[in-house]
PDB file of N, CA and C in Angstrom:
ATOM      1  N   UNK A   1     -18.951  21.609 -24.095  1.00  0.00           N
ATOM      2  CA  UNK A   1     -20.014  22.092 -24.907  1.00  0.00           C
ATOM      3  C   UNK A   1     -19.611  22.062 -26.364  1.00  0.00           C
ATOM      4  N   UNK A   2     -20.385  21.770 -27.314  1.00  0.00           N
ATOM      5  CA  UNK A   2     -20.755  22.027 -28.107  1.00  0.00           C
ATOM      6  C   UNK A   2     -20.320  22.896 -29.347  1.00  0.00           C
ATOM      7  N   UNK A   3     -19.568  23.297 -30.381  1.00  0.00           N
ATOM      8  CA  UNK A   3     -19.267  24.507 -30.491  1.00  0.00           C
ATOM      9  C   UNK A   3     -19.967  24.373 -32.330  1.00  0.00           C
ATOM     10  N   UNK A   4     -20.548  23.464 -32.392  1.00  0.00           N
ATOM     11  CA  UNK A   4     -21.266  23.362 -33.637  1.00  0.00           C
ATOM     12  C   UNK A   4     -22.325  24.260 -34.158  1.00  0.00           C
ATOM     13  N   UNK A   5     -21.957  24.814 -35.039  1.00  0.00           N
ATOM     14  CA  UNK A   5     -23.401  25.785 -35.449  1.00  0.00           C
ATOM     15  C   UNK A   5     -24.527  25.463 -36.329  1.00  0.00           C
ATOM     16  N   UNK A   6     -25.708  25.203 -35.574  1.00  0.00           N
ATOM     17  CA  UNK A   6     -26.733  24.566 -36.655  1.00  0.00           C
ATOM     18  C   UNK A   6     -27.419  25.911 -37.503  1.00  0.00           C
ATOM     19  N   UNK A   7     -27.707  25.731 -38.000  1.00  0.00           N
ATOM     20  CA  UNK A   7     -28.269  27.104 -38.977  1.00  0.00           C
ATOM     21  C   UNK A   7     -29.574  26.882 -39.705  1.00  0.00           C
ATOM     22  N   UNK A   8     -29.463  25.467 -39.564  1.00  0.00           N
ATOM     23  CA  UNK A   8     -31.357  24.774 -40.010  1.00  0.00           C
ATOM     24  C   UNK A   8     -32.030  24.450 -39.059  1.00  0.00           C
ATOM     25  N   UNK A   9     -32.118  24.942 -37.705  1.00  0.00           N
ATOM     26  CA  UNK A   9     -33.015  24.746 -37.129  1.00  0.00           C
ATOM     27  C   UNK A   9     -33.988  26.040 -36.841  1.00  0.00           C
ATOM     28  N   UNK A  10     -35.376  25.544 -37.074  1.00  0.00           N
ATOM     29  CA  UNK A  10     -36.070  26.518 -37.347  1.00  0.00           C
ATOM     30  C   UNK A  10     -37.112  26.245 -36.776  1.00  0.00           C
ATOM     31  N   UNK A  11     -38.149  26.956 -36.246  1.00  0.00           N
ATOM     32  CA  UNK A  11     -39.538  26.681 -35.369  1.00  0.00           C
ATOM     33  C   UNK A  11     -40.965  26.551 -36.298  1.00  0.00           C
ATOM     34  N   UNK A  12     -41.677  25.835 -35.770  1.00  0.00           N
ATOM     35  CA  UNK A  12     -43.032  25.881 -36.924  1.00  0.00           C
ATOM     36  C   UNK A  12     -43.070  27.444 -37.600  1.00  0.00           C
ATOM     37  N   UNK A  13     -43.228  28.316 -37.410  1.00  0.00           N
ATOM     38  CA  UNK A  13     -43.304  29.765 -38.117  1.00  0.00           C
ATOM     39  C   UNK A  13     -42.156  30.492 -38.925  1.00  0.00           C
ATOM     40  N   UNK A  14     -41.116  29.251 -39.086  1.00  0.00           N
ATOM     41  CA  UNK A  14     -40.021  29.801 -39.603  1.00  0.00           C
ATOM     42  C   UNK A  14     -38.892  30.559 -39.337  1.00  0.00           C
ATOM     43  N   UNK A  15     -38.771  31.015 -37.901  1.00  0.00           N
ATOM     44  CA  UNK A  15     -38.305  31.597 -37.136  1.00  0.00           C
ATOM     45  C   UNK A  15     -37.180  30.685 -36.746  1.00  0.00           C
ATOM     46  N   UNK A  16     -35.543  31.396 -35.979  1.00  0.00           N
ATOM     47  CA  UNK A  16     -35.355  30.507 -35.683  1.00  0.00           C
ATOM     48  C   UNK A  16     -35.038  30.817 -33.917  1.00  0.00           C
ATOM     49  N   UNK A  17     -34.918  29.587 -33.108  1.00  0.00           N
ATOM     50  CA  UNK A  17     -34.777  29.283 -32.496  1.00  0.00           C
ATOM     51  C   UNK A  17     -34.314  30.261 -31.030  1.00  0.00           C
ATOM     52  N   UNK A  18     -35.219  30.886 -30.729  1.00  0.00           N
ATOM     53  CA  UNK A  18     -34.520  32.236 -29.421  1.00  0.00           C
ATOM     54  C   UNK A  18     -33.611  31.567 -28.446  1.00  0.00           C
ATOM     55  N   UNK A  19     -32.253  31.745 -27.606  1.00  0.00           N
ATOM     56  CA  UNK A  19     -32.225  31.103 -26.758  1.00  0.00           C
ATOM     57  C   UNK A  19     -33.016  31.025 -25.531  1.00  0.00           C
ATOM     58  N   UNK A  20     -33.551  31.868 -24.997  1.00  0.00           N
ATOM     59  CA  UNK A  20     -34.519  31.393 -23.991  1.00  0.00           C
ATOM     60  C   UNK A  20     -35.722  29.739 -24.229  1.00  0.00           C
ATOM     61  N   UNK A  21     -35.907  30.116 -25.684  1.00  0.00           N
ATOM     62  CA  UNK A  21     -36.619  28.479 -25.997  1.00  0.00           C
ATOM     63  C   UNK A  21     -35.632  27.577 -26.441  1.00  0.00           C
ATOM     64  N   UNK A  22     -34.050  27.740 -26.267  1.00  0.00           N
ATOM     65  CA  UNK A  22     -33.428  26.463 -26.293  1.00  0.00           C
ATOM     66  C   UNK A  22     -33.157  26.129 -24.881  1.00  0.00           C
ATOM     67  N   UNK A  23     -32.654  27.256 -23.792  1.00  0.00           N
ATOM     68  CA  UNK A  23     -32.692  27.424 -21.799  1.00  0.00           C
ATOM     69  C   UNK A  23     -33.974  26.404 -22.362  1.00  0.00           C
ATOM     70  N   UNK A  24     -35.063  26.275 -22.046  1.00  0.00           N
ATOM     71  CA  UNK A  24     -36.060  25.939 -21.080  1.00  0.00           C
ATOM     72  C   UNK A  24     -36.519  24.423 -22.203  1.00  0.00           C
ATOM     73  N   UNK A  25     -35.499  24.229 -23.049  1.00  0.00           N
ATOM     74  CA  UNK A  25     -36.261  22.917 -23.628  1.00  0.00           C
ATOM     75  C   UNK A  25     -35.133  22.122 -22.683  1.00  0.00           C
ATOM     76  N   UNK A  26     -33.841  23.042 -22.392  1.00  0.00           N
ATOM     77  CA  UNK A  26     -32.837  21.728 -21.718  1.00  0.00           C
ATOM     78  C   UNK A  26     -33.395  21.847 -20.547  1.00  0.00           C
ATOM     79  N   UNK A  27     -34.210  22.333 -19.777  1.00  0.00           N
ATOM     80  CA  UNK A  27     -34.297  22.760 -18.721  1.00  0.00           C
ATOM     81  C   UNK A  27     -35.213  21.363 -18.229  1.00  0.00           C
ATOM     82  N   UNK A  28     -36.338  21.420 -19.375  1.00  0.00           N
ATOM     83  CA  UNK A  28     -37.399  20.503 -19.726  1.00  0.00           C
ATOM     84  C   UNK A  28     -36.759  18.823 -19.435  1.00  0.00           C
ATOM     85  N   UNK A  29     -35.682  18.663 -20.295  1.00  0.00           N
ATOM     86  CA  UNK A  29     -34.760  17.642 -20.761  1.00  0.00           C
ATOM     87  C   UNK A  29     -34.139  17.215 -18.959  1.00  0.00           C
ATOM     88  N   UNK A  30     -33.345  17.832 -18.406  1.00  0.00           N
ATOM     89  CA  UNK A  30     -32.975  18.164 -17.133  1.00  0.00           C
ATOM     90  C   UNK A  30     -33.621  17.156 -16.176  1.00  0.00           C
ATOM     91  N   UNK A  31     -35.015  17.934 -15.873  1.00  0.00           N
ATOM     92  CA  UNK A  31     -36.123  17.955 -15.398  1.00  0.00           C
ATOM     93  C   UNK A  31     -36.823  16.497 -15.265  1.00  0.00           C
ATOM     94  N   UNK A  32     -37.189  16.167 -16.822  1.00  0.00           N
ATOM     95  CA  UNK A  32     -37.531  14.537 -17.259  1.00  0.00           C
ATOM     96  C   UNK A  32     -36.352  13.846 -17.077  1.00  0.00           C
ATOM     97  N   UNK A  33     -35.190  13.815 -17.024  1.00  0.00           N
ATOM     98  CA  UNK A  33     -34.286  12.975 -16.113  1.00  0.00           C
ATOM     99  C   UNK A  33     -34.014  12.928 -15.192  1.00  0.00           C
ATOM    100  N   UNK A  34     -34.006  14.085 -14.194  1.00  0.00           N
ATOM    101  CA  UNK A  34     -34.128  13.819 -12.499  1.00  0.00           C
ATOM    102  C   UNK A  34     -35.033  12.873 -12.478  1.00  0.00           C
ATOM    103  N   UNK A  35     -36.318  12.922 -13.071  1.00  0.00           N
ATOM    104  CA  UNK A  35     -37.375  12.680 -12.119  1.00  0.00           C
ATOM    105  C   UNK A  35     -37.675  10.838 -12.769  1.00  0.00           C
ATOM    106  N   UNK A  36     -36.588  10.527 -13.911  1.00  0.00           N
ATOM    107  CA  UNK A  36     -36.948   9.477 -13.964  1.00  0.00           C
ATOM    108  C   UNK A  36     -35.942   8.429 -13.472  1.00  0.00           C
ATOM    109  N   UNK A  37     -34.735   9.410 -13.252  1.00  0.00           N
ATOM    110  CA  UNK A  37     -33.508   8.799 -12.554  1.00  0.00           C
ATOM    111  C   UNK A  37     -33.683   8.085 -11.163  1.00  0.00           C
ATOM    112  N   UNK A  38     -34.989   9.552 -10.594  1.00  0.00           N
ATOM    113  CA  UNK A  38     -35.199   9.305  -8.868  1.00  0.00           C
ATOM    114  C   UNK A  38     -36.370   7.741  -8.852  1.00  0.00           C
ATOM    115  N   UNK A  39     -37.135   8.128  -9.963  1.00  0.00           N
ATOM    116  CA  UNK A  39     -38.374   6.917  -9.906  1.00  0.00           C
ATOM    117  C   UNK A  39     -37.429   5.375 -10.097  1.00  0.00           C
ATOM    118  N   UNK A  40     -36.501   5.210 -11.264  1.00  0.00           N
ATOM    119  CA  UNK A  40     -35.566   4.068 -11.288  1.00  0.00           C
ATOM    120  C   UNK A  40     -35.247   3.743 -10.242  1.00  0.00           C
ATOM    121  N   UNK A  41     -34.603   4.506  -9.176  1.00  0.00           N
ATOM    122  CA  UNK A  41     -33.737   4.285  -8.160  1.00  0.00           C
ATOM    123  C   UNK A  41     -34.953   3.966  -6.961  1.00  0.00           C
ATOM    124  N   UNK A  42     -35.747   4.996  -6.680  1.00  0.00           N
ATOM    125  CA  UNK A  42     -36.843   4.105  -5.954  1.00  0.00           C
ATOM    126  C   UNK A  42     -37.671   3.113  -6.480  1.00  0.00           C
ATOM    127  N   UNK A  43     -38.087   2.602  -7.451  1.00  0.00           N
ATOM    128  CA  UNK A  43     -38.016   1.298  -7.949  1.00  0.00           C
ATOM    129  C   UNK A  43     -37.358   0.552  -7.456  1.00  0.00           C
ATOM    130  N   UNK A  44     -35.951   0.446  -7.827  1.00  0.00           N
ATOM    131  CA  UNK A  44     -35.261  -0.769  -7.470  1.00  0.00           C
ATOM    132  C   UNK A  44     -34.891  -0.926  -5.856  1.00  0.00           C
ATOM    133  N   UNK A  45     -35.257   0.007  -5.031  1.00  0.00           N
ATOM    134  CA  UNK A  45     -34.904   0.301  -3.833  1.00  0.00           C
ATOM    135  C   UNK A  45     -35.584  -0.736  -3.065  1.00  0.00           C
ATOM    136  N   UNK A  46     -36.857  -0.332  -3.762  1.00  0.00           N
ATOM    137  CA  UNK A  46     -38.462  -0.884  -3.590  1.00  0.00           C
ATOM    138  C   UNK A  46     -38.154  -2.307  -3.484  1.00  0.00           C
ATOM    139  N   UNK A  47     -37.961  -2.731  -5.063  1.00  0.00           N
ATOM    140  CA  UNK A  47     -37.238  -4.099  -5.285  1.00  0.00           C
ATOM    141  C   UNK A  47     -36.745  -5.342  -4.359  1.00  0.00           C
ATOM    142  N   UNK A  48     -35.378  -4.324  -3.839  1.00  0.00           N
ATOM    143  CA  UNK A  48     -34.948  -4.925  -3.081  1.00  0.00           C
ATOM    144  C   UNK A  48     -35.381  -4.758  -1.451  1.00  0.00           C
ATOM    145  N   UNK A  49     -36.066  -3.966  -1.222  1.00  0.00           N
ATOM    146  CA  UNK A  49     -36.528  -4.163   0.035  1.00  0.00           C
ATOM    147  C   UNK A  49     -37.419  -5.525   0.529  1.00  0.00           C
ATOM    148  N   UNK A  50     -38.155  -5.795  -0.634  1.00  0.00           N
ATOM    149  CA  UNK A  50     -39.183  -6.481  -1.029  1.00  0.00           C
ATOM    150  C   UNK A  50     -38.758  -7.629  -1.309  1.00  0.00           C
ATOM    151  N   UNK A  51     -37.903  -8.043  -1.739  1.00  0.00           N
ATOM    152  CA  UNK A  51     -36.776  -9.288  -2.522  1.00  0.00           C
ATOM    153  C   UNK A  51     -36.537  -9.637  -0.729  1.00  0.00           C
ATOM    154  N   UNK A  52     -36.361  -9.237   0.169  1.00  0.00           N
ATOM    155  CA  UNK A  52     -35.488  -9.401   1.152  1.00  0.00           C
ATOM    156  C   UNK A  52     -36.447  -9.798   2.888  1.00  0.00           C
TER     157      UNK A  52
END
């Protein structure tokens, strides 16, 4: 991890950043890569079933 401290990040209202809304943006982040990791992989699964 990480041990960098940003200090300019700030939310539309000027506020900055709660961790619960940094949890659930990686969570977000996480989330959109399972699900595009699993679609790649059945894709090419597909692929080759089909190739064959």
């Amino acid at each position: 991890m990480s041990t960098t401290h940003v200090t300019s990040a700030r939310t539309s209202d000027g506020a900055l950043p709660r961790v619960r809304h940094q949890a659930r943006d990686v969570v977000v982040l996480m989330a959109f890569s399972a699900v595009t990791s699993v679609l790649t992989a059945a894709g090419l699964l597909l692929l080759t079933r089909l190739g064959s």
